[in-house]
Protein backbone atom coordinates (compact mmCIF):
# COMPACT_ATOMS: atom_id res chain seq x y z
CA UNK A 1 -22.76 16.86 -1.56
CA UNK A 2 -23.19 16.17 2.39
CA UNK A 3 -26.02 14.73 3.65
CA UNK A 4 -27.68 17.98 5.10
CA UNK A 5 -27.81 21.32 3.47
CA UNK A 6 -27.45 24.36 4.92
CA UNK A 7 -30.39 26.72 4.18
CA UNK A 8 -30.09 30.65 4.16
CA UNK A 9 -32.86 32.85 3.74
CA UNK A 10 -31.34 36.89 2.95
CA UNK A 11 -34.72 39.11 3.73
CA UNK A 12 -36.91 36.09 5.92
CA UNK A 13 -39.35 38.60 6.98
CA UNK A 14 -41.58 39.38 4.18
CA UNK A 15 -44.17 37.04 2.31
CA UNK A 16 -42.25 35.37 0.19
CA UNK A 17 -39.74 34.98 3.19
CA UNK A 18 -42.40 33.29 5.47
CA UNK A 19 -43.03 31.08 2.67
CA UNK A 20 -39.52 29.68 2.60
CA UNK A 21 -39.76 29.08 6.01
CA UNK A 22 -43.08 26.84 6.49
CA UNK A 23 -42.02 25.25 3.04
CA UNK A 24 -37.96 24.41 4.29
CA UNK A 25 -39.22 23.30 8.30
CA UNK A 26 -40.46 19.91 6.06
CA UNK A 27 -37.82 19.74 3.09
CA UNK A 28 -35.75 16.47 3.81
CA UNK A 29 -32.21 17.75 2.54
CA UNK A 30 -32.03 21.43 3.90
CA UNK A 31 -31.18 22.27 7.25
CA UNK A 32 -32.62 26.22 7.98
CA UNK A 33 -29.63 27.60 9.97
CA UNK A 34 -29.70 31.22 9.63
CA UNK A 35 -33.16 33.40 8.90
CA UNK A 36 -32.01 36.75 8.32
CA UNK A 37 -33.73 40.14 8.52
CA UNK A 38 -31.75 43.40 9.71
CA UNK A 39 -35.23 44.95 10.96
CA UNK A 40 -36.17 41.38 12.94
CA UNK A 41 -33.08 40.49 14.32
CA UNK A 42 -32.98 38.72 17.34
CA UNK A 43 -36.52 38.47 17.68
CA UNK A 44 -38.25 34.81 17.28
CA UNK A 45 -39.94 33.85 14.12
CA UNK A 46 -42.83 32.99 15.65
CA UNK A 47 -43.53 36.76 16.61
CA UNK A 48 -43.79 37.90 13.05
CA UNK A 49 -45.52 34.57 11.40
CA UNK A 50 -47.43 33.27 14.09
CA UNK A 51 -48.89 30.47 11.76
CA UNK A 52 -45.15 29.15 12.18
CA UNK A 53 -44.95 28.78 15.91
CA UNK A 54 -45.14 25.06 16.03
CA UNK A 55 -41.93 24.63 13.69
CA UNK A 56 -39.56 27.50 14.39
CA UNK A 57 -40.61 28.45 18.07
CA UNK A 58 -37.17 28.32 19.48
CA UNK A 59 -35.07 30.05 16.28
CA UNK A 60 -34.85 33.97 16.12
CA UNK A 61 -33.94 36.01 13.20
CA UNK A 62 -30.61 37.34 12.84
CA UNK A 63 -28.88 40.42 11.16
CA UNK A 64 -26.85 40.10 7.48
CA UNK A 65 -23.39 40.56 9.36
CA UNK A 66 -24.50 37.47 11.40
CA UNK A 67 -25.63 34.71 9.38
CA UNK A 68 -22.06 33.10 8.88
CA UNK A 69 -21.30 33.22 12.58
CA UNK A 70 -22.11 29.84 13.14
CA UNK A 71 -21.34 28.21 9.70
CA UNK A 72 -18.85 25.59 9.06
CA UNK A 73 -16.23 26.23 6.71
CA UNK A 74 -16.57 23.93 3.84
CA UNK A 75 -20.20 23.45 4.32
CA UNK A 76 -23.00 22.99 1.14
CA UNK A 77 -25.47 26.49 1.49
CA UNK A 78 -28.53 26.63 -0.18
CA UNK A 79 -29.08 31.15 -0.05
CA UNK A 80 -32.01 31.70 -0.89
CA UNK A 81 -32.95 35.67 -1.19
CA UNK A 82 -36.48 37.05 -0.86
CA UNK A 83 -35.58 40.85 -0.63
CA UNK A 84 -36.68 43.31 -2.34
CA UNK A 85 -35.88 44.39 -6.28
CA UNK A 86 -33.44 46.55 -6.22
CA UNK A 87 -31.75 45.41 -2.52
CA UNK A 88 -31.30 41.69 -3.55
CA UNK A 89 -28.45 41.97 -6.12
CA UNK A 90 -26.50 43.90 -3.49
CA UNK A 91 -27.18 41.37 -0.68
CA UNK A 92 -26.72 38.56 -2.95
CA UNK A 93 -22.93 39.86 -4.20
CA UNK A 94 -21.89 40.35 -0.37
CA UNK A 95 -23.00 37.18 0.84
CA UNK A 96 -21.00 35.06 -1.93
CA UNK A 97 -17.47 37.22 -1.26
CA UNK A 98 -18.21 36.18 2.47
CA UNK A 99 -19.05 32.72 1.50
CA UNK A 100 -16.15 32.71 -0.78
CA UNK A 101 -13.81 33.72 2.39
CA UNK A 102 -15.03 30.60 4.27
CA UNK A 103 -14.87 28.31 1.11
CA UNK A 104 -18.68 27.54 1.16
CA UNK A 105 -19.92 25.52 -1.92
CA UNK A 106 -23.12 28.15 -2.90
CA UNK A 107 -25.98 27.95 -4.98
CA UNK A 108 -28.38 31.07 -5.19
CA UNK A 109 -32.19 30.92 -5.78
CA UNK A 110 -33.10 34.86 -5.90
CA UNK A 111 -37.02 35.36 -6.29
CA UNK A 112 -36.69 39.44 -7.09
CA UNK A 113 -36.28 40.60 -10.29
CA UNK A 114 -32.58 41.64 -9.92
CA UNK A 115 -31.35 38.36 -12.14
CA UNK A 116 -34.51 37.98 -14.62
CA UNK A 117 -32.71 40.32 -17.33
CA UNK A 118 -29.54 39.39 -19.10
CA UNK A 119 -27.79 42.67 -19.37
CA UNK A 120 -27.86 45.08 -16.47
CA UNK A 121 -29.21 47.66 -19.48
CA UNK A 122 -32.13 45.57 -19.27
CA UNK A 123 -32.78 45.73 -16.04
CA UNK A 124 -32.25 49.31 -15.52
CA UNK A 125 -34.74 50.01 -18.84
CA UNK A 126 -37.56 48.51 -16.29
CA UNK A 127 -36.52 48.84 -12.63
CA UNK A 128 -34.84 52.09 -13.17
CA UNK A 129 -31.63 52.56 -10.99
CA UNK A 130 -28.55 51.31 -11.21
CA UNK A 131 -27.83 47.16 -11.45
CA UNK A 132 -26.63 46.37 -8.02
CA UNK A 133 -24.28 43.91 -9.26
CA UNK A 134 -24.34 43.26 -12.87
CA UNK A 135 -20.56 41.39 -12.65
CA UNK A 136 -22.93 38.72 -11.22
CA UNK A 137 -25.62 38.19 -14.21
CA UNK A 138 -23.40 35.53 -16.11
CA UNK A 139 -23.73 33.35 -13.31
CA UNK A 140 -27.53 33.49 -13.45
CA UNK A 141 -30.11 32.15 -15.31
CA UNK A 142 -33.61 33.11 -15.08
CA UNK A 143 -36.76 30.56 -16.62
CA UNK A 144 -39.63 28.31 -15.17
CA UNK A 145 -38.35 25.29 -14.39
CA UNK A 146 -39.96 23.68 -16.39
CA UNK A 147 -39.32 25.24 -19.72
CA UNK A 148 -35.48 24.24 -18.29
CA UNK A 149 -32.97 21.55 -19.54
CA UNK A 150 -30.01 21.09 -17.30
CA UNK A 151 -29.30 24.33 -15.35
CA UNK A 152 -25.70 25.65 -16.88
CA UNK A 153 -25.51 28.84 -14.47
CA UNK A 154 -24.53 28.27 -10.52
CA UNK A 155 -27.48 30.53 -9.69
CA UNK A 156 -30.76 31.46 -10.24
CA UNK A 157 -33.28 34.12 -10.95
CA UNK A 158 -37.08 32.89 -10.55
CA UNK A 159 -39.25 34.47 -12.81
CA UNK A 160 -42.04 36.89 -11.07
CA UNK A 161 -45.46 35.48 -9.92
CA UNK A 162 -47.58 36.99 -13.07
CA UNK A 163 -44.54 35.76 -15.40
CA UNK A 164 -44.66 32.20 -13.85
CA UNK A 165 -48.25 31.81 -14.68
CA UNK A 166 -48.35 33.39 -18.15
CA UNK A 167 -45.22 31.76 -19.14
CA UNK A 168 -46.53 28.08 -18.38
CA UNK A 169 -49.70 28.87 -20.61
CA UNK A 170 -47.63 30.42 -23.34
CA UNK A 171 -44.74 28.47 -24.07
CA UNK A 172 -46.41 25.51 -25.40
CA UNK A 173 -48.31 27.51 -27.79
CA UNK A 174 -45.21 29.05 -28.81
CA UNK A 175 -43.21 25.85 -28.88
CA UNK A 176 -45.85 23.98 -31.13
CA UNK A 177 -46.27 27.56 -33.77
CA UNK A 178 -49.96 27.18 -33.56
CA UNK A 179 -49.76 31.01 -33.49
CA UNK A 180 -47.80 33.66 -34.94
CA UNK A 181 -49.91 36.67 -33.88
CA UNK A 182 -50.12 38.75 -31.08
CA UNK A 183 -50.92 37.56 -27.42
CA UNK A 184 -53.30 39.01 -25.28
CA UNK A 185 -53.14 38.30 -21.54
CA UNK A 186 -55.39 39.09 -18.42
CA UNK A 187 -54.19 38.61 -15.06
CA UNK A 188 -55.90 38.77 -11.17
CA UNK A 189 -53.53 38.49 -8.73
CA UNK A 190 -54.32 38.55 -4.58
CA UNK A 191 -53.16 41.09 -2.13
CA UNK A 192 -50.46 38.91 -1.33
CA UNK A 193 -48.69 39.80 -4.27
CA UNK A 194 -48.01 43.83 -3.37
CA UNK A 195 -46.12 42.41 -0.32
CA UNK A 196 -45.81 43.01 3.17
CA UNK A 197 -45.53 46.86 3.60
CA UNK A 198 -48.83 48.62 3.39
CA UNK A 199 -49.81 50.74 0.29
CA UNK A 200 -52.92 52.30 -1.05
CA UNK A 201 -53.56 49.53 -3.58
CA UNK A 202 -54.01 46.76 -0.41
CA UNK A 203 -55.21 48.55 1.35
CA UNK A 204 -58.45 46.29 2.73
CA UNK A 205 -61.44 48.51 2.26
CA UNK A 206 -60.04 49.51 -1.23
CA UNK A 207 -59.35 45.49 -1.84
CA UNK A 208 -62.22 43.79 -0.64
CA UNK A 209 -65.20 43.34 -2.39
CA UNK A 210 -63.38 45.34 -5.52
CA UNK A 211 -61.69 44.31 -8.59
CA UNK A 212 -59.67 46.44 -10.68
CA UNK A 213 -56.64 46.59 -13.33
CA UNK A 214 -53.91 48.53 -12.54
CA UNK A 215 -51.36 49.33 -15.11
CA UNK A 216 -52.77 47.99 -18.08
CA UNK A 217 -50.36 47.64 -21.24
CA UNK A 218 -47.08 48.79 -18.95
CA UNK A 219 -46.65 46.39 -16.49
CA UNK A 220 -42.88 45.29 -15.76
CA UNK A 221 -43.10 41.60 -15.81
CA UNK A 222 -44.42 42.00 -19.55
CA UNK A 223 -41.08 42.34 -21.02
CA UNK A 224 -39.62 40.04 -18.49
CA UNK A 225 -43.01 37.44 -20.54
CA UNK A 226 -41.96 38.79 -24.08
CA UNK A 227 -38.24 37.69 -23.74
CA UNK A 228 -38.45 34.50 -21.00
CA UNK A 229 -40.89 33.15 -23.93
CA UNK A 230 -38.94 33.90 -26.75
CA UNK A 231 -35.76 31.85 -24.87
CA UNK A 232 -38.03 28.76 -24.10
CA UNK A 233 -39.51 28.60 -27.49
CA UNK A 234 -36.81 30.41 -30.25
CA UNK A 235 -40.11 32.43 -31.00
CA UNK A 236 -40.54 35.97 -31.06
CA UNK A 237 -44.47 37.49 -30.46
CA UNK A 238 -45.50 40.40 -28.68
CA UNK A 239 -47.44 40.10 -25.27
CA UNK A 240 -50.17 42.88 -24.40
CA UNK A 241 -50.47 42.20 -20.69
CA UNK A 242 -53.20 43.67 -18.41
CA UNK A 243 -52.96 42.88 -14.55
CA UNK A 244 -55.81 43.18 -11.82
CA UNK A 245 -55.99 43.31 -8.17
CA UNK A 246 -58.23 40.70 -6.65
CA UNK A 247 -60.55 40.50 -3.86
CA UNK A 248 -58.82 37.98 -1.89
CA UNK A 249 -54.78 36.91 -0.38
CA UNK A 250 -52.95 34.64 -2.87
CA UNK A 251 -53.28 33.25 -5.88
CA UNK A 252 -52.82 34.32 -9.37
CA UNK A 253 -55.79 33.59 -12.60
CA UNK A 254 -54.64 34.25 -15.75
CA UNK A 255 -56.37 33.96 -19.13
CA UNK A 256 -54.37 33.66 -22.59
CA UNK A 257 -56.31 34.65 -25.77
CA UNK A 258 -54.86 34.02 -29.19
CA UNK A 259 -55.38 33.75 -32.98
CA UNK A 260 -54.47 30.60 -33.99
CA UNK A 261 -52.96 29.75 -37.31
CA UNK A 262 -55.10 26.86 -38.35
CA UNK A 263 -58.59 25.44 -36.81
CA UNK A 264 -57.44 23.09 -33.95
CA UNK A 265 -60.28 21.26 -31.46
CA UNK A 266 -60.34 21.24 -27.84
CA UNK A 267 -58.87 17.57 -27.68
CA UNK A 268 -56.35 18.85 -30.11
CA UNK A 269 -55.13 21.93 -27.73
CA UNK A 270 -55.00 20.03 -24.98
CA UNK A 271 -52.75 17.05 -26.12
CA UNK A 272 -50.17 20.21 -26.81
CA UNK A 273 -50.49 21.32 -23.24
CA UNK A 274 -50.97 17.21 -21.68
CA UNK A 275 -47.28 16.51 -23.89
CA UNK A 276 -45.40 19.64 -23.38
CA UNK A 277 -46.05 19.21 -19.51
CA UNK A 278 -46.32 15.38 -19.22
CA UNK A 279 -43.10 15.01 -17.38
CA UNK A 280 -43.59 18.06 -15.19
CA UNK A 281 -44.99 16.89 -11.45
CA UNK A 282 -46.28 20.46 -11.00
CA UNK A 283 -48.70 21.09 -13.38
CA UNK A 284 -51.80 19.39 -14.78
CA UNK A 285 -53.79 19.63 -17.45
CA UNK A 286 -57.12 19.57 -16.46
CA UNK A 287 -60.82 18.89 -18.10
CA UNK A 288 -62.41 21.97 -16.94
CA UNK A 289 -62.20 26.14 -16.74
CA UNK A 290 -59.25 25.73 -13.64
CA UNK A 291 -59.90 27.14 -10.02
CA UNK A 292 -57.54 28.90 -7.94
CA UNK A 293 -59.14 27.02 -4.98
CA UNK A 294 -57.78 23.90 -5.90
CA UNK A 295 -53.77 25.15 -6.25
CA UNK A 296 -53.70 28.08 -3.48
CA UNK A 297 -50.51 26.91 -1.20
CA UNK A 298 -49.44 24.48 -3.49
CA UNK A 299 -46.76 24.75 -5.73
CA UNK A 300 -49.45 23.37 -8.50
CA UNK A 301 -50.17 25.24 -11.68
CA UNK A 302 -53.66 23.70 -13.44
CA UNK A 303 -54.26 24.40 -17.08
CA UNK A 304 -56.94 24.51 -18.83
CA UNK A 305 -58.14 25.90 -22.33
CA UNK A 306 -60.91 26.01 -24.79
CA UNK A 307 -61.16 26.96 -28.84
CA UNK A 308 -63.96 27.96 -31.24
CA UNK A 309 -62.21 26.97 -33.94
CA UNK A 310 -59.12 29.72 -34.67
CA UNK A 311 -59.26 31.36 -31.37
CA UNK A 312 -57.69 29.48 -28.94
CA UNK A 313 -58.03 30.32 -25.37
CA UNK A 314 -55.66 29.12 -22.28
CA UNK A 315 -56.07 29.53 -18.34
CA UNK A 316 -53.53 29.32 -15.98
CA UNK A 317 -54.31 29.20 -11.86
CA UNK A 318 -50.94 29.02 -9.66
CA UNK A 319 -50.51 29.79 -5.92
CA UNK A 320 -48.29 33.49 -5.69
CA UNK A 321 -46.48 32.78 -3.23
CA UNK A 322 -45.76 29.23 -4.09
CA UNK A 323 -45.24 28.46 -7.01
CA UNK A 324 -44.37 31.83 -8.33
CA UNK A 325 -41.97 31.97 -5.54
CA UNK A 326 -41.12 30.43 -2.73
CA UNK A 327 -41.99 27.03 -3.79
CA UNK A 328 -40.89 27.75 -7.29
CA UNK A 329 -37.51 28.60 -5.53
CA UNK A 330 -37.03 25.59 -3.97
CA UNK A 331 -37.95 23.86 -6.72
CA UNK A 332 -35.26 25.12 -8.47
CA UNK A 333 -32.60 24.84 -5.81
CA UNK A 334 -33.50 20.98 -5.30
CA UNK A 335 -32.34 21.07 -8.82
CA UNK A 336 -29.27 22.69 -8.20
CA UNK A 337 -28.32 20.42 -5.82
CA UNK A 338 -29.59 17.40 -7.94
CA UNK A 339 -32.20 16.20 -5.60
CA UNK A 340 -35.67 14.71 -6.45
CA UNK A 341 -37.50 18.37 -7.85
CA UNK A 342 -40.56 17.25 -5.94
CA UNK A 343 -38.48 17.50 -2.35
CA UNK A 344 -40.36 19.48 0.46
CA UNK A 345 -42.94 20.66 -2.04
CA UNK A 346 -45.34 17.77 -2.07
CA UNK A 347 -47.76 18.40 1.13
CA UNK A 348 -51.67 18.26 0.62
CA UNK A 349 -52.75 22.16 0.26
CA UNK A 350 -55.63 23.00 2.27
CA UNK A 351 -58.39 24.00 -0.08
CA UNK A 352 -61.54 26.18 0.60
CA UNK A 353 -59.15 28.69 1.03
């Protein structure tokens, strides 16, 4: 591995994108060298994320058939792709026959949810379409990271912001078999999380000062939950998922209710959460009902959960566009490349946000 690596980020100008790009201007072992967005090209950074004049003033986007111009053959690339479902896979399988031709040593971190399904069936049975390159999926795996022994795929898909949070409250339920029944989860997410373009549903005077579910029981990242669960755990349960849109920009609160199989206390539920998680630097376990306040542009998750006896309830808080994906991306590609997982993601988050 060389000292430096070379950072890519396919489809730089949306949220997620902008993300990657305040969060790699402080990561110690990649080097941004190519930002690309067809519809931006050639103009600076700076001009569509003004917050991120001070670090990329002088570097302008550039177009797909550009972003190898300038690289050394034989270099280390860390791709990462933030476009959209759907466009990513394409991108993605283009970029590694061009890296290929220039015998670039690639690792992919794609935060769509082109590579969250194992079988381009899958996929299709959710997204619709056609798989936009389904020889690829083999070299993919898709989880949190850290629900994730040693990474045995070259590549991979991050799970979707609403997964990331419900998965990190589930799994250790699952894991321990404190319940067998069905799972019922709630979800508010911020504006943040419909993305860049425009639509009715973000619209601000709909959004502000409004809260409202949106659809409830068929949302695609619950079978994305039902089966990224069942491969952390080896347990099967069904997830009834209901998502709401928030009055505010980022962040993601989720609440977990179960039936438990046997009375367990407080103390008791959280040891399961405090072990499962006590080697992860991302998450904590904390005392009280969490606040998104206290993990918004962080790549924290905080945990917390309560019980009266057989019902067992679990909140999760995470950051959208951190830590259910940007910063969960490079979280995963420091592991890729075997660097410290806590590289680049570590800054103080501003709170009161």
């Amino acid at each position: 591995m060389s000292e430096s690596i070379q950072a890519v980020v396919l489809g730089a100008g949306g949220y997620v994108g902008g993300e990657l790009l305040r969060l790699l201007a402080s990561h110690p072992d990649f080097t941004l060298v190519a930002a690309v967005s067809d519809s931006r090209a050639g103009q600076p950074i700076a001009k569509t994320f003004g917050h991120l004049s001070q670090v990329w003033a002088a570097t302008n986007f550039v177009a797909h058939n550009e972003w190898l111009n300038d690289m050394d053959e034989g270099s280390d690339v860390a791709l990462f792709c933030a476009a959209p479902h759907g466009a990513s896979a394409e991108l993605i399988s283009t970029a590694l026959v061009a890296a290929d031709e220039k015998n670039l040593t690639v690792h992919v971190v794609d935060s769509s949810a082109d590579f969250r399904f194992s079988s381009p069936s899958a996929w299709e049975a959710v997204y619709g379409g056609t798989h936009g390159a389904p020889e690829l999926l083999s070299q993919f795996s898709c989880a949190v990271p850290e629900h994730a022994g040693s990474v045995a795929t070259p590549h991979v898909g991050h799970p979707g912001c609403f997964a990331t949070a419900a998965l990190l409250a589930l799994v250790p339920l699952m894991r321990c078999g404190l319940t067998d029944a069905d799972v019922f989860i709630s979800g508010v997410t911020g504006s943040t999380g419909s993305g860049r373009t425009p639509q009715a549903g973000t619209h601000h005077p709909e959004r502000n000062n409004n809260l409202y579910a949106y659809k409830p029981l068929e949302h695609r990242h619950a079978p994305e939950i039902d089966a990224l669960a069942e491969a952390a755990s080896g347990r099967k349960t069904a997830v009834h998922f209901v998502p709401h849109s928030g009055p505010f920009s980022r962040g993601i609160h989720i609440t977990l209710q179960a039936k438990a199989k046997r009375t367990v206390s407080e103390t008791q539920l959280r040891d399961v959460y405090t072990q499962a998680y006590a080697d992860a630097p991302f998450v904590e376990v904390v005392s009280t009902t969490p606040r998104l306040q206290n993990v918004v542009a962080s790549n924290l998750c905080h945990i917390g959960v309560a019980t009266d006896g057989d019902s067992v309830v679990v909140m999760s808080v995470i950051d959208n566009l951190v830590k259910g994906a940007a910063g969960g991306a490079v979280q995963w590609m420091n592991r890729l490349w075997n660097l410290p997982e806590t590289a680049g993601l570590t800054a103080a988050a501003p709170g009161w946000t």
